[in-house]
PDB file of N, CA and C in Angstrom:
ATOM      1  N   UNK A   1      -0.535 -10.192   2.982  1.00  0.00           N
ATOM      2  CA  UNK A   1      -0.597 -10.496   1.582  1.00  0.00           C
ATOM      3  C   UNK A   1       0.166 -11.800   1.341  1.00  0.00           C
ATOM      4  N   UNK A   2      -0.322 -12.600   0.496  1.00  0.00           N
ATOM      5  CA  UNK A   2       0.482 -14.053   0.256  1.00  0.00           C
ATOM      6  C   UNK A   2       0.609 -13.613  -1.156  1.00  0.00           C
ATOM      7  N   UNK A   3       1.840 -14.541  -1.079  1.00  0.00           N
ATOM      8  CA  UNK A   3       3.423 -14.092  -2.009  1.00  0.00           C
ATOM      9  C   UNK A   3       2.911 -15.554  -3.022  1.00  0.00           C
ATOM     10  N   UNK A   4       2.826 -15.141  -4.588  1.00  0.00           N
ATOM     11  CA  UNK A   4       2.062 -16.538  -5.479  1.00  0.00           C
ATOM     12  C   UNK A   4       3.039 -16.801  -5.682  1.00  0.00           C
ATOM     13  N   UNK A   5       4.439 -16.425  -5.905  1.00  0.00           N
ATOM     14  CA  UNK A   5       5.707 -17.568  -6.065  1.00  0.00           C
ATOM     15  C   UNK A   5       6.273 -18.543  -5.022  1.00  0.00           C
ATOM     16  N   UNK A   6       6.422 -17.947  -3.664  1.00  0.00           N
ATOM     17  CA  UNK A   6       6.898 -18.556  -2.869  1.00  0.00           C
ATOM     18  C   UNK A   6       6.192 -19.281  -1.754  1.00  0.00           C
ATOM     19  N   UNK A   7       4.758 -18.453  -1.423  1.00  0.00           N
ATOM     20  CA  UNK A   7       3.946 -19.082  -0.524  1.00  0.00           C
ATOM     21  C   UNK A   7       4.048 -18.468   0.696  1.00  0.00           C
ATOM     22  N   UNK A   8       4.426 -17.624   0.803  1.00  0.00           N
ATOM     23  CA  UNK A   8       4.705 -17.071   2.143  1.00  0.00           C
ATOM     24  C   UNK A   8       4.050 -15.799   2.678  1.00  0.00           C
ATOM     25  N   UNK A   9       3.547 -15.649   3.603  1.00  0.00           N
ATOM     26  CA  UNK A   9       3.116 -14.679   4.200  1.00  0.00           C
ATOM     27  C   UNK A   9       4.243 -13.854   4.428  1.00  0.00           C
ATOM     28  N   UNK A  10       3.506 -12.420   3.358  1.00  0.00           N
ATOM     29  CA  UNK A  10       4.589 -10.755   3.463  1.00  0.00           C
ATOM     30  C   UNK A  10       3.597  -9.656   3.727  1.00  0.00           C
ATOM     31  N   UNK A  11       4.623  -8.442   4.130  1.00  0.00           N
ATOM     32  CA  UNK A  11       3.345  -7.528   4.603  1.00  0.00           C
ATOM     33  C   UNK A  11       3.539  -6.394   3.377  1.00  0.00           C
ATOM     34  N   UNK A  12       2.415  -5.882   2.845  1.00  0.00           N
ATOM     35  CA  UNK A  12       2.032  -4.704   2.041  1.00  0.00           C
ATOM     36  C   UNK A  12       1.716  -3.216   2.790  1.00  0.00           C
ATOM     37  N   UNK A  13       2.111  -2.217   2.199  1.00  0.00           N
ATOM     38  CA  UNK A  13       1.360  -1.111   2.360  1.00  0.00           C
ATOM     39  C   UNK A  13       0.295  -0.876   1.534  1.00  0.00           C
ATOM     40  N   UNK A  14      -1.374  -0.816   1.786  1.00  0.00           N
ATOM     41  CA  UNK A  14      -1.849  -0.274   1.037  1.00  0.00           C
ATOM     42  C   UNK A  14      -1.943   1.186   0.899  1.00  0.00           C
ATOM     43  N   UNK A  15      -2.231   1.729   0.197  1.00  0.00           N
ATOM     44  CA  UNK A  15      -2.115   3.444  -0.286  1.00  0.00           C
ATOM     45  C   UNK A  15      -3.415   3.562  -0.899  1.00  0.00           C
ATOM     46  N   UNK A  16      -4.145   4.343  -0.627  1.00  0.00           N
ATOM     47  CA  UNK A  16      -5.473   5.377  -1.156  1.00  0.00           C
ATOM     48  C   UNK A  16      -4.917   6.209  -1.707  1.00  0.00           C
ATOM     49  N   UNK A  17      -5.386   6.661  -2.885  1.00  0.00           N
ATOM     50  CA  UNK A  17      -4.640   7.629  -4.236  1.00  0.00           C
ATOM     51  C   UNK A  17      -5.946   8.256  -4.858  1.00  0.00           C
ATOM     52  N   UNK A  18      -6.359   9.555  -4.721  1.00  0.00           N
ATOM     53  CA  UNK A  18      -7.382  10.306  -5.959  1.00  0.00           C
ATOM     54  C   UNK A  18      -6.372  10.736  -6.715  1.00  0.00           C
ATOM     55  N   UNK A  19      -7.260  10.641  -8.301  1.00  0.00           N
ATOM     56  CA  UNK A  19      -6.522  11.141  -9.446  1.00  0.00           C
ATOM     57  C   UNK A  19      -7.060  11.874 -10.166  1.00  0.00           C
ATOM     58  N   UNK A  20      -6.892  13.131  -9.521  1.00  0.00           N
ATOM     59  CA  UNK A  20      -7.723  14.289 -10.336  1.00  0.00           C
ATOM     60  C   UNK A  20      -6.863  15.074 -11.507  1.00  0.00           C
ATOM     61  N   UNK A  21      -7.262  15.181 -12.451  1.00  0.00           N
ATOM     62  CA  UNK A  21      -6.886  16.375 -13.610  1.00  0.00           C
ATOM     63  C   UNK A  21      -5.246  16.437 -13.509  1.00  0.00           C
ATOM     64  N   UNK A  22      -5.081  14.729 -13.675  1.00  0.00           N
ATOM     65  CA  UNK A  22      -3.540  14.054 -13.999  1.00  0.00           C
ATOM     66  C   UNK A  22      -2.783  14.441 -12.719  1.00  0.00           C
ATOM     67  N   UNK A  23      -3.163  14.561 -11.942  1.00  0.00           N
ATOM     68  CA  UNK A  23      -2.268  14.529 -10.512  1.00  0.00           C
ATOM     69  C   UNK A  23      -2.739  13.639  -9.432  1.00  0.00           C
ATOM     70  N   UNK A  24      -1.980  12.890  -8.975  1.00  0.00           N
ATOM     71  CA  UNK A  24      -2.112  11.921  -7.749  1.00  0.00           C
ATOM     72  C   UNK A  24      -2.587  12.777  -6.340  1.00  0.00           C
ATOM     73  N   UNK A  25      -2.806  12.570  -5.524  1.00  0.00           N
ATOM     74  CA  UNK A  25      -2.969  12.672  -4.223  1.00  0.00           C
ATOM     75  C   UNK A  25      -3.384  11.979  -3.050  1.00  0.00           C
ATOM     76  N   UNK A  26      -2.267  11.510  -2.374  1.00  0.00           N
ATOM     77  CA  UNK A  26      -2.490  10.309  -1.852  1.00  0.00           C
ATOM     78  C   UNK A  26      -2.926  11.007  -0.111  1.00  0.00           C
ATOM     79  N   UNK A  27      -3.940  10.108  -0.274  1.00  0.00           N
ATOM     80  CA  UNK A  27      -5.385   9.777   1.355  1.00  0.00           C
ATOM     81  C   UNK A  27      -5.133   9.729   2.167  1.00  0.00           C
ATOM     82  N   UNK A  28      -4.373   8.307   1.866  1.00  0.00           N
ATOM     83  CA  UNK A  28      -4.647   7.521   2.750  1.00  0.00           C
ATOM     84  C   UNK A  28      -3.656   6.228   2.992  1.00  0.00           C
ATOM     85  N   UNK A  29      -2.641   5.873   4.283  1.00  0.00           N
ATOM     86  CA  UNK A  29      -1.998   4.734   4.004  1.00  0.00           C
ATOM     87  C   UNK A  29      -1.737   4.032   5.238  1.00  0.00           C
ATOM     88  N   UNK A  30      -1.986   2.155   5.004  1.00  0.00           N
ATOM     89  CA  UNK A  30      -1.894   1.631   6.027  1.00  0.00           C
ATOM     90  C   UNK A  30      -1.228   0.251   5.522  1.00  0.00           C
ATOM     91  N   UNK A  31      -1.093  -0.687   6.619  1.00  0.00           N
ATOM     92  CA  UNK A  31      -0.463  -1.771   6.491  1.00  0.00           C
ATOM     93  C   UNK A  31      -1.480  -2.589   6.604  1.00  0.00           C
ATOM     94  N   UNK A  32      -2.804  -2.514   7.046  1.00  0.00           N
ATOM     95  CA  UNK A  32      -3.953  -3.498   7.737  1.00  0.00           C
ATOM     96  C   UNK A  32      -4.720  -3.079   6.226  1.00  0.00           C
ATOM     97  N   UNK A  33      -5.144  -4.125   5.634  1.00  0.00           N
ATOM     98  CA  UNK A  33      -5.887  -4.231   4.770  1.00  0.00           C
ATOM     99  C   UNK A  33      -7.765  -3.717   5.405  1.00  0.00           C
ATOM    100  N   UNK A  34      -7.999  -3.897   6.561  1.00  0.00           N
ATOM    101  CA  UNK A  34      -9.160  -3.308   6.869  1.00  0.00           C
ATOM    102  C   UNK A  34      -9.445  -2.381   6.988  1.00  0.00           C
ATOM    103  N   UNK A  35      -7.945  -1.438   7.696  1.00  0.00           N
ATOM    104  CA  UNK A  35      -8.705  -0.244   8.102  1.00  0.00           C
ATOM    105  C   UNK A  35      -8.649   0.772   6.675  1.00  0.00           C
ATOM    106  N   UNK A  36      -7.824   0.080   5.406  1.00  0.00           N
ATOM    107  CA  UNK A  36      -7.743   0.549   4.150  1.00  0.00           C
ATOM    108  C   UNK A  36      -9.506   0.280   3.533  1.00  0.00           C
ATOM    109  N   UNK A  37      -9.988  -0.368   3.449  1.00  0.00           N
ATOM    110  CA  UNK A  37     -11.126  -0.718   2.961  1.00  0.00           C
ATOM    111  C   UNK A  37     -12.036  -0.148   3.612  1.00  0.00           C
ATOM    112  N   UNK A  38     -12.410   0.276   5.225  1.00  0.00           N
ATOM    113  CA  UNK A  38     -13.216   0.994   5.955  1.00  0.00           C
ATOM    114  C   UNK A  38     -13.252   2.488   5.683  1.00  0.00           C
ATOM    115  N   UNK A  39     -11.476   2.782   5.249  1.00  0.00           N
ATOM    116  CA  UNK A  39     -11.766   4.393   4.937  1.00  0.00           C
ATOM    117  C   UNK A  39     -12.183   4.577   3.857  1.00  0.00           C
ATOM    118  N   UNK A  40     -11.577   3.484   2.948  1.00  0.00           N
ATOM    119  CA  UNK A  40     -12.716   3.376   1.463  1.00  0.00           C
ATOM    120  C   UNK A  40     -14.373   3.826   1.396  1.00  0.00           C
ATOM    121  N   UNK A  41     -14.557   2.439   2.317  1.00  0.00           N
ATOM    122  CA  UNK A  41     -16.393   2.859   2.354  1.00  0.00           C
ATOM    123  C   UNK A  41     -16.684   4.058   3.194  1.00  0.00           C
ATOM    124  N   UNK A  42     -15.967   4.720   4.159  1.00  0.00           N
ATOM    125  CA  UNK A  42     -16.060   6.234   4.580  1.00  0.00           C
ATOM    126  C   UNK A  42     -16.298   7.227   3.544  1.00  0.00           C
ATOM    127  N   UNK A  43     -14.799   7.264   2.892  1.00  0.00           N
ATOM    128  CA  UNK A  43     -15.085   8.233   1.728  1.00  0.00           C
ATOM    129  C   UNK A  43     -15.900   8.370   0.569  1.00  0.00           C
ATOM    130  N   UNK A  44     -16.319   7.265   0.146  1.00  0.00           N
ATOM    131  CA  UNK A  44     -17.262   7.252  -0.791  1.00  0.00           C
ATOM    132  C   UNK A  44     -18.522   7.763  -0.693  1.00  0.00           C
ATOM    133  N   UNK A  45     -18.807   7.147   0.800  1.00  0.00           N
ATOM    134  CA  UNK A  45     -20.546   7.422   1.431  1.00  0.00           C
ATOM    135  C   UNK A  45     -20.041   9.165   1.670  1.00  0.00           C
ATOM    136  N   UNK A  46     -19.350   9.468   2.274  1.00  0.00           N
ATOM    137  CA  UNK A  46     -18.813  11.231   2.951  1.00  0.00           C
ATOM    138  C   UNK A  46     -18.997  12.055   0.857  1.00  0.00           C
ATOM    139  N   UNK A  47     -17.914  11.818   0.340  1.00  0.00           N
ATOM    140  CA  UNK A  47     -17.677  12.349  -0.520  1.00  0.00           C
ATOM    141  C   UNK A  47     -18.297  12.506  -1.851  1.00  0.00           C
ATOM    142  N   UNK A  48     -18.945  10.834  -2.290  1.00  0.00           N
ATOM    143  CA  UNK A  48     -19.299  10.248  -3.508  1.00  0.00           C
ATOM    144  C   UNK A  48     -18.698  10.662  -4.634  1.00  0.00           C
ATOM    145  N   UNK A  49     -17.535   9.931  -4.542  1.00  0.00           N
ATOM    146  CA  UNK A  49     -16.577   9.594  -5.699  1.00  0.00           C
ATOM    147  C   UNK A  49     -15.449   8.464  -4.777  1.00  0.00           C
ATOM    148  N   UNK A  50     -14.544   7.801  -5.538  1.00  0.00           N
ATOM    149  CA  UNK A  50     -14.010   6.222  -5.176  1.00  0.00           C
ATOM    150  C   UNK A  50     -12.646   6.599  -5.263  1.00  0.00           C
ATOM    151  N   UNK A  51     -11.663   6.028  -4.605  1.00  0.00           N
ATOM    152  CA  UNK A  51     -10.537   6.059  -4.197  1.00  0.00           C
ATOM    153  C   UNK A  51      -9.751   5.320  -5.203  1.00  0.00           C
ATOM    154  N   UNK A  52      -8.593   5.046  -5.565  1.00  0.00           N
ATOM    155  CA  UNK A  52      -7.365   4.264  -6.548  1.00  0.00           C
ATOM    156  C   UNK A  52      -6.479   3.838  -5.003  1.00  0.00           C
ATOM    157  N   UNK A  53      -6.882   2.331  -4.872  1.00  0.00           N
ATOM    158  CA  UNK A  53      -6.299   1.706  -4.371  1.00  0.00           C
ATOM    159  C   UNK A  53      -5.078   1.043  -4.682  1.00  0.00           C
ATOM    160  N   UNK A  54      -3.389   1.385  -4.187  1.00  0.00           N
ATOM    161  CA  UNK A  54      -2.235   0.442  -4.871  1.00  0.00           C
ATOM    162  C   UNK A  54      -1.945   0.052  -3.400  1.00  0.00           C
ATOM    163  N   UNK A  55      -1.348  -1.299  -4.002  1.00  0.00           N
ATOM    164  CA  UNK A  55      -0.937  -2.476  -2.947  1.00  0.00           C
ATOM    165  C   UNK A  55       0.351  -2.798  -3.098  1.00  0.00           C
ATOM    166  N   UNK A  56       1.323  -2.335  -2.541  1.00  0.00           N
ATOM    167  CA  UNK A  56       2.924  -2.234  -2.572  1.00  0.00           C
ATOM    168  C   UNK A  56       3.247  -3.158  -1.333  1.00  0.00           C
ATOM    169  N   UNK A  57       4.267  -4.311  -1.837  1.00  0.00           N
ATOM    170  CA  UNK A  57       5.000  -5.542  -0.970  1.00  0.00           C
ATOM    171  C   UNK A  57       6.052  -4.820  -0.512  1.00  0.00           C
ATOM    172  N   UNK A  58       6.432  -5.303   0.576  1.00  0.00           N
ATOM    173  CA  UNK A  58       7.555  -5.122   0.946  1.00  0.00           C
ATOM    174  C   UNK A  58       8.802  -5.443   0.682  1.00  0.00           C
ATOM    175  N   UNK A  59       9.844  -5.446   0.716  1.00  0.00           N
ATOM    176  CA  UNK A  59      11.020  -5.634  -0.283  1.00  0.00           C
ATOM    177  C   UNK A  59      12.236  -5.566   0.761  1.00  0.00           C
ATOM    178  N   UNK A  60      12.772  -6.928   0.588  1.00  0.00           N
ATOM    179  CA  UNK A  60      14.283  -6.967   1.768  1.00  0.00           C
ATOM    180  C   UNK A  60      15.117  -6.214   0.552  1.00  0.00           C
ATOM    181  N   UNK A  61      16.226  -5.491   1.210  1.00  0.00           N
ATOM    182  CA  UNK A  61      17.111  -5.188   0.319  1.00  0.00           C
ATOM    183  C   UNK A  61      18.356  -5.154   1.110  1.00  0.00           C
ATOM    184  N   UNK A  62      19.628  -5.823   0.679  1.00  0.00           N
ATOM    185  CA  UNK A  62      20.612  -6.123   1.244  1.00  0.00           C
ATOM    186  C   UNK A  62      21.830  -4.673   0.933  1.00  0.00           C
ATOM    187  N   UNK A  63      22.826  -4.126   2.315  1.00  0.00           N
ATOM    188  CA  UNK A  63      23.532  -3.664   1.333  1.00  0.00           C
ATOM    189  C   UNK A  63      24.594  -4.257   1.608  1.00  0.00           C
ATOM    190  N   UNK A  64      25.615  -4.281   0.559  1.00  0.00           N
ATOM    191  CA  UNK A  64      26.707  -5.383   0.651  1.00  0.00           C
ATOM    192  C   UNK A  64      27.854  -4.590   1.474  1.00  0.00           C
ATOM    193  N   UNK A  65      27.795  -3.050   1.015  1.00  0.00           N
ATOM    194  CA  UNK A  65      29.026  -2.018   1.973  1.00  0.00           C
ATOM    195  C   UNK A  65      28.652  -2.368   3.442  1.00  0.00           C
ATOM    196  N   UNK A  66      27.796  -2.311   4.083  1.00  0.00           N
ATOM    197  CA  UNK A  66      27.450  -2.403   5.557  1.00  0.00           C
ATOM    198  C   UNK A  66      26.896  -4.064   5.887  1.00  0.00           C
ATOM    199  N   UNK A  67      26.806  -4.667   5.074  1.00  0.00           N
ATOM    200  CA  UNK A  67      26.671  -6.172   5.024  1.00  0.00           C
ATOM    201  C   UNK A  67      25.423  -6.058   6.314  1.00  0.00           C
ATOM    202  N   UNK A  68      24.283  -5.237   5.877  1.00  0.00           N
ATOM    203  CA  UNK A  68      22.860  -4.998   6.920  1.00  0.00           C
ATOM    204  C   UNK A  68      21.969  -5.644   5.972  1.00  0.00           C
ATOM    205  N   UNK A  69      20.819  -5.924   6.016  1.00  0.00           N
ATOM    206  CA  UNK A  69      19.530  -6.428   5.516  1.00  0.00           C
ATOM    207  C   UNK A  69      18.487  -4.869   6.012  1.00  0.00           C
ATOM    208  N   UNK A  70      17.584  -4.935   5.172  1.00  0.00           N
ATOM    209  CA  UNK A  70      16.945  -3.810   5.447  1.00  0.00           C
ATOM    210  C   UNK A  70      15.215  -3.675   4.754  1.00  0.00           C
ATOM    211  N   UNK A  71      14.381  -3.366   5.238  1.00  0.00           N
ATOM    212  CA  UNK A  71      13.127  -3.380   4.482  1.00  0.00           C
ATOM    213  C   UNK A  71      12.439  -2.015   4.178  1.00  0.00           C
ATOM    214  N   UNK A  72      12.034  -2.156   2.780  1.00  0.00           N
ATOM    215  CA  UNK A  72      11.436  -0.782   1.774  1.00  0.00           C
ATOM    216  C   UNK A  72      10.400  -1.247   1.276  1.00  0.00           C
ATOM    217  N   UNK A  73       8.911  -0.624   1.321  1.00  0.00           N
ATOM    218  CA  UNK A  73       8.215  -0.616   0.483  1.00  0.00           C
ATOM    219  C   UNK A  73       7.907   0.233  -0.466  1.00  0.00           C
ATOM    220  N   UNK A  74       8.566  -0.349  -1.477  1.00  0.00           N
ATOM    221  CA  UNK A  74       8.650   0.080  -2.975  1.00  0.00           C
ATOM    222  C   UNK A  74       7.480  -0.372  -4.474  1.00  0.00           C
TER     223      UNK A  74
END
């Protein structure tokens, strides 16, 4: 995923999410944007109904007690 403030290549998790009768239930989750989109067109053709795709960046987060760097996708 490229980052529109800074320009830089970061990595995402994508997540597959059905949202049935106000409850989430999540599919499906990868870091490769293809094999997210392949299980897409799987399930649709298998199931016929469409997936809620979210695209979550990754996120350095520093802690200052252990003075470590650390990565969360949040």
């Amino acid at each position: 995923m490229l980052d529109i403030d800074t320009g830089e290549q970061t990595e995402a998790l994508y997540r597959m999410v059905e949202i049935s009768g106000g409850k989430r239930i999540e599919k499906f989750h990868t870091t490769d944007i293809n094999h997210a989109l392949k299980f897409q067109r799987w399930y649709v053709k298998r199931y016929r109904r469409g997936l809620y795709m979210e695209i979550i960046p990754k996120k350095k987060i520093y802690d200052p007690k252990n003075k470590k760097v650390g990565y969360n996708f949040e």
